[in-house]
Protein backbone atom coordinates (compact mmCIF):
# COMPACT_ATOMS: atom_id res chain seq x y z
CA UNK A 1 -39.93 20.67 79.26
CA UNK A 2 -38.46 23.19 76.87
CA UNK A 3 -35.57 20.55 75.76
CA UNK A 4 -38.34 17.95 75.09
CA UNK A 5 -40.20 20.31 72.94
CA UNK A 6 -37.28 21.52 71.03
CA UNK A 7 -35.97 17.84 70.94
CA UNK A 8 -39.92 17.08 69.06
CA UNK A 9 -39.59 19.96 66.88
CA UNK A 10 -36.01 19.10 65.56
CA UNK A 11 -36.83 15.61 64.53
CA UNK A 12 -39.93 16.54 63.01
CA UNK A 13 -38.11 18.95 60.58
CA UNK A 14 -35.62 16.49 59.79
CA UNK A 15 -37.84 13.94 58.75
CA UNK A 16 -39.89 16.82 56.29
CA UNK A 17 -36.52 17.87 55.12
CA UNK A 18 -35.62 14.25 54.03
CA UNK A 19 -39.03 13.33 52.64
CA UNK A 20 -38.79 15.86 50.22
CA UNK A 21 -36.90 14.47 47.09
CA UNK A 22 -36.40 16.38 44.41
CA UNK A 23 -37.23 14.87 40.45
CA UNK A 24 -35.00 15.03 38.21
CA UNK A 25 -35.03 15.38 34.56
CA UNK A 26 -36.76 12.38 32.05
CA UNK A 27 -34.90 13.51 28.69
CA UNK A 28 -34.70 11.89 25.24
CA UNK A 29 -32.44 12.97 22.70
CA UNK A 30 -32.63 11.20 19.18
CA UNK A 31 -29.45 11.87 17.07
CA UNK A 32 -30.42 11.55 13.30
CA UNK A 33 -27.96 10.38 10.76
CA UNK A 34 -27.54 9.62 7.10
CA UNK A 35 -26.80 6.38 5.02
CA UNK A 36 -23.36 7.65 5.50
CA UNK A 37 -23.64 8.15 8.33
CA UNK A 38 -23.45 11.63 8.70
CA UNK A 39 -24.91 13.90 11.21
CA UNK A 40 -28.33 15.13 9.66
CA UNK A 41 -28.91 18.90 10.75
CA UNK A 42 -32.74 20.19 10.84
CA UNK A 43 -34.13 17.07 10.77
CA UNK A 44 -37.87 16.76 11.33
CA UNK A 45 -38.53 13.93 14.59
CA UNK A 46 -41.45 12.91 15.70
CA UNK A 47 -41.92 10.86 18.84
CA UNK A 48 -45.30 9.66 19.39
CA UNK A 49 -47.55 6.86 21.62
CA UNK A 50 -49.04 4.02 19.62
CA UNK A 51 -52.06 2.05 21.50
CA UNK A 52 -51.65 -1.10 22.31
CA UNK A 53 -55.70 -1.70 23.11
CA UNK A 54 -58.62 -2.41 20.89
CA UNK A 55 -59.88 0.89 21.84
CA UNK A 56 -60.43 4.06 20.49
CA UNK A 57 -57.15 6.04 19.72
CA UNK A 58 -55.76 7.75 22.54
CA UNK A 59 -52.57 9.35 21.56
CA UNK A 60 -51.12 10.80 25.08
CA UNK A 61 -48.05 11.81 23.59
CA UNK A 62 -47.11 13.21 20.09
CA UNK A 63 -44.20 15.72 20.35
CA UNK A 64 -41.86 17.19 17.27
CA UNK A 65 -38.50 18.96 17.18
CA UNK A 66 -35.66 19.86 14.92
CA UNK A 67 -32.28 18.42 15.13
CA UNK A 68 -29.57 20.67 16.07
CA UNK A 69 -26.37 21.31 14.53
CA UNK A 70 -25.17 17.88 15.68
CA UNK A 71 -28.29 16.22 14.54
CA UNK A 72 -29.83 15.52 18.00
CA UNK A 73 -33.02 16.45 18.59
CA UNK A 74 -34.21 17.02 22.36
CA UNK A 75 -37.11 15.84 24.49
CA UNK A 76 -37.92 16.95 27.53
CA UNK A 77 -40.70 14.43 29.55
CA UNK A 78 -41.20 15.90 32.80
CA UNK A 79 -44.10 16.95 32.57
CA UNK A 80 -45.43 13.60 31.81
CA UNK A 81 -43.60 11.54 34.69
CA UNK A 82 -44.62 11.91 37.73
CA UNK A 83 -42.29 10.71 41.01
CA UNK A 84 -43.62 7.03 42.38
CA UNK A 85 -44.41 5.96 38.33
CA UNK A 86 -43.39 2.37 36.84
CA UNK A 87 -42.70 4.08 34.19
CA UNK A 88 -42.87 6.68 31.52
CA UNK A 89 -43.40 5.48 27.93
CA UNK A 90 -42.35 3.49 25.02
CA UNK A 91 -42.58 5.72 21.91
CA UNK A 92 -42.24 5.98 18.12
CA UNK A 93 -39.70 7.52 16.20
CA UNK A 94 -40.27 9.47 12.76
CA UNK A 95 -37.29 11.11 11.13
CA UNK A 96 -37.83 13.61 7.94
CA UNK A 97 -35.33 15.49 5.77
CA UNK A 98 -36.53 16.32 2.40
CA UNK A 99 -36.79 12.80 0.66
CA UNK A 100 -35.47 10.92 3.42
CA UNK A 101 -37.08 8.61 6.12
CA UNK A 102 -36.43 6.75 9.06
CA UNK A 103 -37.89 5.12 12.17
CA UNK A 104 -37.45 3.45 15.57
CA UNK A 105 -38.56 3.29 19.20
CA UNK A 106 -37.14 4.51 22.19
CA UNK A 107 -37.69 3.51 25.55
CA UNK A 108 -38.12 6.40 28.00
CA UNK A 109 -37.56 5.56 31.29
CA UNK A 110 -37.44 7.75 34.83
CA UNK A 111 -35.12 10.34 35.67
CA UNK A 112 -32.63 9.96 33.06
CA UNK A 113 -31.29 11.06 29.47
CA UNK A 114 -32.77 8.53 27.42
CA UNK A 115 -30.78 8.29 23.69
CA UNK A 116 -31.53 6.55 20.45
CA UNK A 117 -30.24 7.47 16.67
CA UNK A 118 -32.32 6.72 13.82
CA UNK A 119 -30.72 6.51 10.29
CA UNK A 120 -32.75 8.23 7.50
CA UNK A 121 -32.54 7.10 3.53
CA UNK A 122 -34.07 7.80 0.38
């Protein structure tokens, strides 16, 4: 009786040990450049929702950050996927330094380092 309970007790805690999956990280790094092409340091980059209804502006994401000293700018989205989504979001890009300007969109999807570069000009 004691090897049929211990038996029942062993596959229930391998089947709680493999249910539990771990998330990983939903990242987006934009890399900013010039009309040279040149890596554009402290660059302002906004990533933001855009609605896609006729309803009253809901803007579930609007996040800002700085490019570093290889003009990438990072993104972390975990808090906003959750494991089991479709998926995560389809964003905006705004890039600022000084008189410069540029734009794009980035996909983000699940789990992974999602990367885009956006070229700014006068």
């Amino acid at each position: 009786m004691k090897k049929i309970i211990l038996f029942g007790v062993a596959i229930i805690g391998l089947m709680v040990i493999g249910s539990c999956v771990k998330k990983e990280d939903t990242i987006a790094k934009i890399e900013v450049r010039d009309e040279n092409n040149d890596v554009v340091e402290q660059a302002m980059v906004v990533l933001h929702g855009t609605s896609t209804c006729n309803c009253p502006s809901q803007v579930a994401v609007y996040d800002t950050a700085y490019t570093n000293s290889a003009g990438i700018a990072t993104f972390n989205y975990n808090e906003i996927y959750q494991l089991g989504q479709a998926g995560v979001a389809v964003l905006d890009i705004e890039a600022y330094k000084s008189n410069r300007f540029g734009q794009g969109i980035i996909k983000i999807e699940a789990e992974t380092t999602n990367e885009e570069t956006v070229i700014i000009q006068p």
